[in-house]
C-alpha atoms as a PDB file:
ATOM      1  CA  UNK A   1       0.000   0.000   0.000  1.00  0.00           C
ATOM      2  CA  UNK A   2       2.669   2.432   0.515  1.00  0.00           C
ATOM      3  CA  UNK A   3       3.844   1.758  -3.152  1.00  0.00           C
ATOM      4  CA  UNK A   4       0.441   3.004  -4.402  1.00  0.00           C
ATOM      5  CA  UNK A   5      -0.379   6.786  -4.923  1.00  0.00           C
ATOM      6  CA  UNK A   6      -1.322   9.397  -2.335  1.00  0.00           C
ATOM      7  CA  UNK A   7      -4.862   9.428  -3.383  1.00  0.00           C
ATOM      8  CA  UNK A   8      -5.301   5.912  -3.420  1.00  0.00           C
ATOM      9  CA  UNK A   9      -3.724   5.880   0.250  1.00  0.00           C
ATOM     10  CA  UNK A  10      -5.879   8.685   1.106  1.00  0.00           C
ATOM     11  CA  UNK A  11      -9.180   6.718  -0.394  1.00  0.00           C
ATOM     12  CA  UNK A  12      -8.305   3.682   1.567  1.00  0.00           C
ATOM     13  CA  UNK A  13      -7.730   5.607   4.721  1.00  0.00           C
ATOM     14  CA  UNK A  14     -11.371   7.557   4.213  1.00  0.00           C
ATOM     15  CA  UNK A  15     -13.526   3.917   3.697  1.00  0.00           C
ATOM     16  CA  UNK A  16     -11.608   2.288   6.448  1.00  0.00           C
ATOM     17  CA  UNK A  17     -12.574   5.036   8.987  1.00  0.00           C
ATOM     18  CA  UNK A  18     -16.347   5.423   7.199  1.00  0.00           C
ATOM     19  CA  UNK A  19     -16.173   1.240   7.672  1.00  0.00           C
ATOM     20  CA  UNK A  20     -15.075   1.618  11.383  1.00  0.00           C
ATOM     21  CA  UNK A  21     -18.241   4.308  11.712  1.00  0.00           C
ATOM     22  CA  UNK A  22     -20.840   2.344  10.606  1.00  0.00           C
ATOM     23  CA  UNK A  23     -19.875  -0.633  12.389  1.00  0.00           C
ATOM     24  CA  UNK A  24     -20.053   1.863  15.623  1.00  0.00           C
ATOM     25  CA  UNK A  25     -22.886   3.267  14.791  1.00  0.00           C
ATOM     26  CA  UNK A  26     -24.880   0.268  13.757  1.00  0.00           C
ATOM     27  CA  UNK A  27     -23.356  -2.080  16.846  1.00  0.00           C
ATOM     28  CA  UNK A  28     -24.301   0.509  19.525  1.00  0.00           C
ATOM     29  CA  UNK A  29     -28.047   0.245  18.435  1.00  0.00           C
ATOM     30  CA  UNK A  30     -28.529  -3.792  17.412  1.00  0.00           C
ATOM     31  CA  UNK A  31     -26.729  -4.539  21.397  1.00  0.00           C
ATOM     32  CA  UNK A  32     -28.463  -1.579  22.570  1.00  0.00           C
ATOM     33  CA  UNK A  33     -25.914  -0.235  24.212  1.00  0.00           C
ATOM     34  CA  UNK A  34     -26.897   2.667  26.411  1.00  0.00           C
ATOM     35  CA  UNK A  35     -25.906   6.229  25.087  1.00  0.00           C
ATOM     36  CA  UNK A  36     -24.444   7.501  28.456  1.00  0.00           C
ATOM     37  CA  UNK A  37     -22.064   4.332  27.753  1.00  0.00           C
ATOM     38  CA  UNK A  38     -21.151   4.692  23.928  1.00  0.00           C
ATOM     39  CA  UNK A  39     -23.170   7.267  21.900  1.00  0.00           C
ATOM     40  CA  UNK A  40     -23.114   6.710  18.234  1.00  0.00           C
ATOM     41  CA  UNK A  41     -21.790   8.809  16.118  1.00  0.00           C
ATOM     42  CA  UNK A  42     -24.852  10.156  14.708  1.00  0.00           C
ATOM     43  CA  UNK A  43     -25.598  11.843  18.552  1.00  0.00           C
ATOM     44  CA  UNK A  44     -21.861  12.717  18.356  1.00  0.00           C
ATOM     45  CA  UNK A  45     -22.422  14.578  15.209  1.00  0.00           C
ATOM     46  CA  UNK A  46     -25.311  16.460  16.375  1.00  0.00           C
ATOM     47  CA  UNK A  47     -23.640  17.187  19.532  1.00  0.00           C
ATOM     48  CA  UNK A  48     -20.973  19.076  17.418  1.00  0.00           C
ATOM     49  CA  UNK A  49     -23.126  20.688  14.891  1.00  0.00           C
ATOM     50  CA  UNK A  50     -25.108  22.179  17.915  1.00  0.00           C
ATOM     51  CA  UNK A  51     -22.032  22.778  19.782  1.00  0.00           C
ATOM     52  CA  UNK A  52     -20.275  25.238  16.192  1.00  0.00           C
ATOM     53  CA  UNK A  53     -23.683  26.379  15.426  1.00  0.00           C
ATOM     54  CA  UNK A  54     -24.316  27.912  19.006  1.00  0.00           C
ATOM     55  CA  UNK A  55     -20.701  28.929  18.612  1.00  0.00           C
ATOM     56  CA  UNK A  56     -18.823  27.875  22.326  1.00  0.00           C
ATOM     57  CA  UNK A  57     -17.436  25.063  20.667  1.00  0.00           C
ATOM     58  CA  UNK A  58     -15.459  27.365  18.668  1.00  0.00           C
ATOM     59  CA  UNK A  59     -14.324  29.348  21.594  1.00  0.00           C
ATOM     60  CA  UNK A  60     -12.823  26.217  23.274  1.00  0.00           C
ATOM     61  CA  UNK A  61     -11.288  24.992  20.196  1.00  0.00           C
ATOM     62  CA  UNK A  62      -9.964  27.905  20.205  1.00  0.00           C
ATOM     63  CA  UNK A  63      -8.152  28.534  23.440  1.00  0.00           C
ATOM     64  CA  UNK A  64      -6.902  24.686  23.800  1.00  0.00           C
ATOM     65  CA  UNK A  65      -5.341  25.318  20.132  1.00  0.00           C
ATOM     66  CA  UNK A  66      -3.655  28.399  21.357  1.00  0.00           C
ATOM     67  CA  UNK A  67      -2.452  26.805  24.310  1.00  0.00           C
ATOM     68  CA  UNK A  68      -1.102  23.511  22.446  1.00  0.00           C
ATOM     69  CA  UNK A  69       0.361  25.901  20.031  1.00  0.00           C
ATOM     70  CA  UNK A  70       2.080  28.027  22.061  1.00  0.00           C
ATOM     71  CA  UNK A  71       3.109  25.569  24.631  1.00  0.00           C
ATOM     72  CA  UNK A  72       4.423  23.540  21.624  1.00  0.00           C
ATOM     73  CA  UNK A  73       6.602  25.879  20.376  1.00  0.00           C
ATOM     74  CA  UNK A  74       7.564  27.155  24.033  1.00  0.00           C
ATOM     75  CA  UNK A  75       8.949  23.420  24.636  1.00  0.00           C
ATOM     76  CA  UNK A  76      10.896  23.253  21.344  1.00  0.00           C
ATOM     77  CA  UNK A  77      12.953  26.231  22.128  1.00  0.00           C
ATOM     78  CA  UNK A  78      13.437  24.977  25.674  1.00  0.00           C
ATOM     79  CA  UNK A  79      13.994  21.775  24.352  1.00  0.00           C
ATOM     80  CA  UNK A  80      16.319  22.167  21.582  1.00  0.00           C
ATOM     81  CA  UNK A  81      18.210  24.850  23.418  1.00  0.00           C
ATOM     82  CA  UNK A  82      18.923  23.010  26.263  1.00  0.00           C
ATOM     83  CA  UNK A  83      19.995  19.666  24.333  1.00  0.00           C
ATOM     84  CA  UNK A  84      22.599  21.899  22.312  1.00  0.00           C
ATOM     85  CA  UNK A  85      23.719  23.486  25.523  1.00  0.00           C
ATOM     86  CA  UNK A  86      24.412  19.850  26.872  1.00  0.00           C
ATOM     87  CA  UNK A  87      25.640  18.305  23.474  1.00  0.00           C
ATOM     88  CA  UNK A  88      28.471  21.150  23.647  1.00  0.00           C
ATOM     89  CA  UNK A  89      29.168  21.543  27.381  1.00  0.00           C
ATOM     90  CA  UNK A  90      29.606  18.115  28.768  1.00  0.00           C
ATOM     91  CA  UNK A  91      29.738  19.103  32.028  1.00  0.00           C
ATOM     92  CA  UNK A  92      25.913  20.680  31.794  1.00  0.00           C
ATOM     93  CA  UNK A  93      24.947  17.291  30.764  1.00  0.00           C
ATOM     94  CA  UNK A  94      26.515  15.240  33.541  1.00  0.00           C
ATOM     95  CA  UNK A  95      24.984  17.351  35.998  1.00  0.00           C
ATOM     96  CA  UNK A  96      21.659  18.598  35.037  1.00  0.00           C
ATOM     97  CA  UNK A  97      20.421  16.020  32.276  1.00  0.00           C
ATOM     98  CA  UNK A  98      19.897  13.540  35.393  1.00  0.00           C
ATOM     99  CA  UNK A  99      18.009  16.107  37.603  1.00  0.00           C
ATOM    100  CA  UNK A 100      15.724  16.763  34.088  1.00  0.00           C
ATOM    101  CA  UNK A 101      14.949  13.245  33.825  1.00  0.00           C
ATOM    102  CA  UNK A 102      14.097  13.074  37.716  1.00  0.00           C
ATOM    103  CA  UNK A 103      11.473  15.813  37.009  1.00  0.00           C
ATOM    104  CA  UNK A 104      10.310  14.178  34.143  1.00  0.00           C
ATOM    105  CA  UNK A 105       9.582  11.237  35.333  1.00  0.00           C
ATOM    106  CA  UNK A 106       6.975  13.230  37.912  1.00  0.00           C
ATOM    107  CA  UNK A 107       3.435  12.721  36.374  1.00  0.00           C
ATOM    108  CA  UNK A 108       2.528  15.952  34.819  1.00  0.00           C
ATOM    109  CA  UNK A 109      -0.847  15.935  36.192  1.00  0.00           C
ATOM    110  CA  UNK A 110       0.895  16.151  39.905  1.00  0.00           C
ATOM    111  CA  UNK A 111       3.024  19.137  38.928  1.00  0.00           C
ATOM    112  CA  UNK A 112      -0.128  21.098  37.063  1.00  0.00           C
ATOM    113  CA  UNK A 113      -1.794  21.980  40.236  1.00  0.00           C
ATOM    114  CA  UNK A 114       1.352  23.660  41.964  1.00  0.00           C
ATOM    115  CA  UNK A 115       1.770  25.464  38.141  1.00  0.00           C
ATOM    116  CA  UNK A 116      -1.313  26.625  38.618  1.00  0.00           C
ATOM    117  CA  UNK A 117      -0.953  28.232  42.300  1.00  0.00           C
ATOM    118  CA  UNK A 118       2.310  29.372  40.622  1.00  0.00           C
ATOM    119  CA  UNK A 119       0.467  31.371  37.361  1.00  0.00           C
ATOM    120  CA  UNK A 120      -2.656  31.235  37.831  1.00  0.00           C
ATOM    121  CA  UNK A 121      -5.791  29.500  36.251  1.00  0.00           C
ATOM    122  CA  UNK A 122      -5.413  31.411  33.020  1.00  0.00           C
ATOM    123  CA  UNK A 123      -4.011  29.726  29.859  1.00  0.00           C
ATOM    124  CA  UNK A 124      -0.480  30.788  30.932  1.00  0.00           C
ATOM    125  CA  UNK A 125      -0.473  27.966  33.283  1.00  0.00           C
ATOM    126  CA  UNK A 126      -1.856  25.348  30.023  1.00  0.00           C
ATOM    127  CA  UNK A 127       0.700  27.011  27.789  1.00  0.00           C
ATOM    128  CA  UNK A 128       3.539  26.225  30.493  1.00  0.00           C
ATOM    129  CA  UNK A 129       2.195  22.566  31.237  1.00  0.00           C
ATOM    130  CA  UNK A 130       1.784  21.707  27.806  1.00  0.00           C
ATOM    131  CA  UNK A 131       5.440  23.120  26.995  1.00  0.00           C
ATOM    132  CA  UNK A 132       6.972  20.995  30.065  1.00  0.00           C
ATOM    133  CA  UNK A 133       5.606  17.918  28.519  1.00  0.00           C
ATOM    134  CA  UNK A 134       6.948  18.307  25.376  1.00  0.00           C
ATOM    135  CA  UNK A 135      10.147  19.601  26.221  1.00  0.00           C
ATOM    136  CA  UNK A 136      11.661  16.233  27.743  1.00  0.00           C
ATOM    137  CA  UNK A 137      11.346  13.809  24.139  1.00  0.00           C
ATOM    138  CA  UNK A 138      13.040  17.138  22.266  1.00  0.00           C
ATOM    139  CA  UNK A 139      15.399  17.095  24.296  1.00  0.00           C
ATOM    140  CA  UNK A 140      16.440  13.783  24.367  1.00  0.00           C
ATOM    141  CA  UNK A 141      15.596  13.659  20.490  1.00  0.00           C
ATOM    142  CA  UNK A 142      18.248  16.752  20.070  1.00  0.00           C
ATOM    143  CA  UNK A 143      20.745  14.883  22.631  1.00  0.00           C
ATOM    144  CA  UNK A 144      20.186  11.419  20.587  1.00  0.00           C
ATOM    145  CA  UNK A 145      20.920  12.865  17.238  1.00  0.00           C
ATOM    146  CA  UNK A 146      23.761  14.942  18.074  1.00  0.00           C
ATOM    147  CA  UNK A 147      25.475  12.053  19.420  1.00  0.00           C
ATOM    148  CA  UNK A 148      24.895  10.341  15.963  1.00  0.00           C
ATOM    149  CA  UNK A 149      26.552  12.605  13.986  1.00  0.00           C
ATOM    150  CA  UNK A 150      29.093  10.769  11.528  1.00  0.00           C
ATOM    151  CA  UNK A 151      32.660  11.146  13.695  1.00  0.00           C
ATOM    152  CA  UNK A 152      34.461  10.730  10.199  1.00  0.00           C
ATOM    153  CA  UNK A 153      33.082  14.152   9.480  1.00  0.00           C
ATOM    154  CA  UNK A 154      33.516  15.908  12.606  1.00  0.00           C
ATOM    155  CA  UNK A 155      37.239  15.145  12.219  1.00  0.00           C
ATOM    156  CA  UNK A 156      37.774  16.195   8.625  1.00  0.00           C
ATOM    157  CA  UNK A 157      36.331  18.973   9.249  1.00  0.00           C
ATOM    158  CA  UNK A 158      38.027  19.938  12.332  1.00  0.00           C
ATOM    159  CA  UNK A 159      41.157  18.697  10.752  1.00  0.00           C
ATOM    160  CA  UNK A 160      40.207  21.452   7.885  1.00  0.00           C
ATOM    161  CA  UNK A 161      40.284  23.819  10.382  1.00  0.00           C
ATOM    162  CA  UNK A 162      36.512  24.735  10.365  1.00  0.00           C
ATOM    163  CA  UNK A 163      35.575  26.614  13.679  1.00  0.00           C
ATOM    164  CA  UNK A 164      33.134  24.545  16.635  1.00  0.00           C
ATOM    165  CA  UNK A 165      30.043  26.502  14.845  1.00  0.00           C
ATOM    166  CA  UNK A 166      30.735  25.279  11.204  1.00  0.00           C
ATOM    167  CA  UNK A 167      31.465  21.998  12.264  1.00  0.00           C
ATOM    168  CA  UNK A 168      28.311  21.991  14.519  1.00  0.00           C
ATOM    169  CA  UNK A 169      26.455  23.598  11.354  1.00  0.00           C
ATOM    170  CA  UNK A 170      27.690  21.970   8.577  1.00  0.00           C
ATOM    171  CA  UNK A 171      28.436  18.222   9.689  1.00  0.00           C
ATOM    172  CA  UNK A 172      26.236  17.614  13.375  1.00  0.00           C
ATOM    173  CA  UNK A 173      23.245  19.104  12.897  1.00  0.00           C
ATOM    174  CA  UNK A 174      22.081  18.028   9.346  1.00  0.00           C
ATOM    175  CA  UNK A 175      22.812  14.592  11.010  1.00  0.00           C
ATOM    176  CA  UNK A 176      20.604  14.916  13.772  1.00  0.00           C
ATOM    177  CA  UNK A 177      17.510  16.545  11.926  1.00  0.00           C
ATOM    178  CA  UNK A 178      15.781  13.134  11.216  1.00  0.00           C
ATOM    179  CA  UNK A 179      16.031  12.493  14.800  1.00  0.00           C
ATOM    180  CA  UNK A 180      14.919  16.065  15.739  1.00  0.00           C
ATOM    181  CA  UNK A 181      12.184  15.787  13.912  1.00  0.00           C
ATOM    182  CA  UNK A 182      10.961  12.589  15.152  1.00  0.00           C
ATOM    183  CA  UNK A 183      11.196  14.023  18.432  1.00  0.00           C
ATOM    184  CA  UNK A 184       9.016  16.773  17.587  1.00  0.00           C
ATOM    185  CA  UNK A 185       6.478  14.391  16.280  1.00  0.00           C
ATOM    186  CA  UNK A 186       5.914  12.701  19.523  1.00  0.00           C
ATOM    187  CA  UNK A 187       6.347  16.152  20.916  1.00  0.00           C
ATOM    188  CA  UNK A 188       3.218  17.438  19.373  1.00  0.00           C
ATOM    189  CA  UNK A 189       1.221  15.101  20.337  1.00  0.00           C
ATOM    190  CA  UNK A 190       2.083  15.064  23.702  1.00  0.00           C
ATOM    191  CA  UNK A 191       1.462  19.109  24.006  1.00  0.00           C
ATOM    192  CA  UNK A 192      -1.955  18.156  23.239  1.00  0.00           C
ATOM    193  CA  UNK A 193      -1.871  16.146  26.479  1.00  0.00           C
ATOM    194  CA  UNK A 194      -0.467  18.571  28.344  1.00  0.00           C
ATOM    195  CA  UNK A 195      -2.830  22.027  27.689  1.00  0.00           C
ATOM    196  CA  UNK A 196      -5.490  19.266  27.945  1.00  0.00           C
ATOM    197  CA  UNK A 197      -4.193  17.920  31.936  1.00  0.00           C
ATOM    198  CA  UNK A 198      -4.048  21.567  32.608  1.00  0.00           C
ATOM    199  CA  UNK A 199      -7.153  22.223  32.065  1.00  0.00           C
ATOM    200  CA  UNK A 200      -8.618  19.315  34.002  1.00  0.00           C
ATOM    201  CA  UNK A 201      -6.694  21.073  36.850  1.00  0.00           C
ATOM    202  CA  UNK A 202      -8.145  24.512  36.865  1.00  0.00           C
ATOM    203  CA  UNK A 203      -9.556  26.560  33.805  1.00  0.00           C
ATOM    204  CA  UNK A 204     -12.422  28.873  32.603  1.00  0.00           C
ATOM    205  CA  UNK A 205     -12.561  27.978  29.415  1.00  0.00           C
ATOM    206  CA  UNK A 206     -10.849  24.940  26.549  1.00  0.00           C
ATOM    207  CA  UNK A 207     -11.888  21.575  25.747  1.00  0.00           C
ATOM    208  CA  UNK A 208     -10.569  19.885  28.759  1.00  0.00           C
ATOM    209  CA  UNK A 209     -13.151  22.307  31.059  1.00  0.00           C
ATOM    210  CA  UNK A 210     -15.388  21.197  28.117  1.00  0.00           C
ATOM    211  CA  UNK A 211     -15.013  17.790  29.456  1.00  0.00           C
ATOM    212  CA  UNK A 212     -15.337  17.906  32.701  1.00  0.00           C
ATOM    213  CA  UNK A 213     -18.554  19.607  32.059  1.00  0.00           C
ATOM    214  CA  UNK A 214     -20.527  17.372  30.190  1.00  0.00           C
ATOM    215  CA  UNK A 215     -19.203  14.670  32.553  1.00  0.00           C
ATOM    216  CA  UNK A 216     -20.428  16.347  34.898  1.00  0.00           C
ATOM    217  CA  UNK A 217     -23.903  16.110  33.454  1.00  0.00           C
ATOM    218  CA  UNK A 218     -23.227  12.514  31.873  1.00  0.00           C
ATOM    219  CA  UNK A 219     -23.179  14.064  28.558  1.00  0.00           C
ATOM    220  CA  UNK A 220     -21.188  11.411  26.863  1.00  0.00           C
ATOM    221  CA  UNK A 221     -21.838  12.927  23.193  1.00  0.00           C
ATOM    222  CA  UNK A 222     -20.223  15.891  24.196  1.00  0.00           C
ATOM    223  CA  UNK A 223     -17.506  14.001  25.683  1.00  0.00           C
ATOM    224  CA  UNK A 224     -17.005  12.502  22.498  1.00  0.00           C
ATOM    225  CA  UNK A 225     -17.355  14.982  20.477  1.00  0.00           C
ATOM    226  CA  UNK A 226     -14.369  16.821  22.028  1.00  0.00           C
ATOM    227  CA  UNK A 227     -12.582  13.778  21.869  1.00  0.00           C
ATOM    228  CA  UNK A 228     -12.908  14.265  18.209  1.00  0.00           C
ATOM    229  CA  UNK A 229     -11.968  18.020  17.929  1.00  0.00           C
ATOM    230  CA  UNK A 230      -8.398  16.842  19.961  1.00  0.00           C
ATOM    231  CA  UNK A 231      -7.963  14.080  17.436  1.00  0.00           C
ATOM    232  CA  UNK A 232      -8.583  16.524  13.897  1.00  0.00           C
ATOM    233  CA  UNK A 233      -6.208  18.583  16.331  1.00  0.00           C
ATOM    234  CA  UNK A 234      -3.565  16.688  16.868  1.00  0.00           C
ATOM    235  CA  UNK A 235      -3.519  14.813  13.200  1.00  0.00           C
ATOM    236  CA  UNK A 236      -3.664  18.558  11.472  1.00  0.00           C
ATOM    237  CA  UNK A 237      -0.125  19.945  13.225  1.00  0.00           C
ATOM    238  CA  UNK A 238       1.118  16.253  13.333  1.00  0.00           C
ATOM    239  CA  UNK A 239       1.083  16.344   9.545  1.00  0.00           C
ATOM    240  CA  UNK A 240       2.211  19.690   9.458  1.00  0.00           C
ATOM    241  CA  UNK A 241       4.879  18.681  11.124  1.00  0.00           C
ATOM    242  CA  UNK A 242       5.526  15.557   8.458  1.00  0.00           C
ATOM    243  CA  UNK A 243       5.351  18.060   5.588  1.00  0.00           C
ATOM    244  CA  UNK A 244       8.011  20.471   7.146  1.00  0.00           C
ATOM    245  CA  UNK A 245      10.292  17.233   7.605  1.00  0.00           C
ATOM    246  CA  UNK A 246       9.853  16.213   4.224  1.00  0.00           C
ATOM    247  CA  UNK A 247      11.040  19.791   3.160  1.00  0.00           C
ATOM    248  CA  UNK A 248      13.705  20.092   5.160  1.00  0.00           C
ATOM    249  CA  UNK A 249      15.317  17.038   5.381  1.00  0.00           C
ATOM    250  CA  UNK A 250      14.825  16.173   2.156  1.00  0.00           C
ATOM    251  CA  UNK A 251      18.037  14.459   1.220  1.00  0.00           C
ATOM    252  CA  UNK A 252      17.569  11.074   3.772  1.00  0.00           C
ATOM    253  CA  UNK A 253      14.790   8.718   3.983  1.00  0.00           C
ATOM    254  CA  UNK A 254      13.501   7.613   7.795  1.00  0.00           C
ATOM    255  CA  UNK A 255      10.896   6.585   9.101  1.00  0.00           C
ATOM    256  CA  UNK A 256       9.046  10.200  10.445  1.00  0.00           C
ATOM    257  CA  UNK A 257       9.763  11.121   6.758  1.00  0.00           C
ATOM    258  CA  UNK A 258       7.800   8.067   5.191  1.00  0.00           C
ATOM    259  CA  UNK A 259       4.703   9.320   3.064  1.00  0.00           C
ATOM    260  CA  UNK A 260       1.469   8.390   5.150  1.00  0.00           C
END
């Protein structure tokens, strides 16, 4: 299937998931399953529509994008910046790359409510929660493929007397791209996780307090339906994300560069 063209990918792709929707929307109803458990999509659907047409679905959307974007972007700086630092200065890695994993390996939902006593419940608090959780894979993507970097080339080039910035430019860090960018694949996604945990902490507004809302009134569509909204999120700067590496990193073939 990956031999065949994009379209035909894409058509495949579209009846498999229109195959996968009828079978959940036709299963729910012949076991009469109850809709509090599994709503159909149909109720999902309508759920939606109602939820865009009345227009506060769009106002969530929009401030759990902003905060996934934002905190995205906030944890790529902090990420690739610090794996540099640590790549160049050995001595920043052997002491604070094992205090970063200790923090790390703290569940981010435990950390979210003392970030939000810290900033506040406004979507400074998502942007920084959803930035800490994607900062940690970037960085370890960044420290991964810097360490790959072909040694033969580093030498000849230091041997041509190019400086520690034009060997670092020229010979490390077009080595380490397809590892930096599969690090900010799994980055993405988990922002998404992040500015959505934050939310569940404390918020006024975003699809997480969008959640906990209809949960609180057993509103399962609704549930669902935001479930969806996180998953067209998530898959949209995913592939964005695909498409830039494909650009950029155009002259090697991995596996965050495959065509999907």
């Amino acid at each position: 299937m990956q031999s065949a063209p994009a379209p035909v990918r894409w058509l495949v792709r579209i009846a498999f998931l229109v195959l996968l929707v009828l079978i959940w929307e036709y299963g729910t109803k012949l076991a009469n399953v109850p809709v509090y458990i599994a709503p159909p999509p149909s109720l999902i659907w309508q759920s939606l529509f109602a939820g865009f047409q009345a227009g506060y679905l769009w106002v969530h959307t929009g401030v759990t994008s902003g905060e996934i974007i934002f905190g995205y972007l906030l944890g790529v700086i902090m990420g690739f910046g610090s794996g540099v630092l640590m790549v160049q200065y050995r001595l920043l890695d052997f002491f604070i790359y094992p205090l970063i994993v200790g923090v790390n390996a703290v569940p981010k939902i435990a950390i979210a409510p003392l970030l939000v006593i810290w900033v506040g419940t406004g979507v400074q608090s998502k942007i920084l929660i959803s930035a800490l959780t994607a900062f940690f894979p970037l960085l370890v993507a960044v420290i991964t493929g810097f360490r790959q970097a072909d040694a033969d080339q580093v030498l000849l080039m230091r041997g041509a007397g190019a400086t520690k910035w034009q060997t670092f430019r020229m010979a490390a860090l077009p080595n380490a791209l397809p590892t930096i960018f599969g690090g900010l694949q799994v980055a993405i996604v988990l922002s998404v996780v992040g500015a959505i945990v934050g939310e569940f902490v404390g918020a006024e507004s975003g699809l997480g307090y969008y959640i906990l809302f209809a949960n609180a009134r057993l509103d399962t569509a609704s549930m669902f339906g935001a479930f969806v909204i996180l998953a067209v999120i998530g898959t949209i700067l995913s592939s964005l994300i695909t498409l830039l590496a494909r650009r950029v990193v155009f002259w090697r073939r991995v596996d965050v560069l495959q065509q999907h």
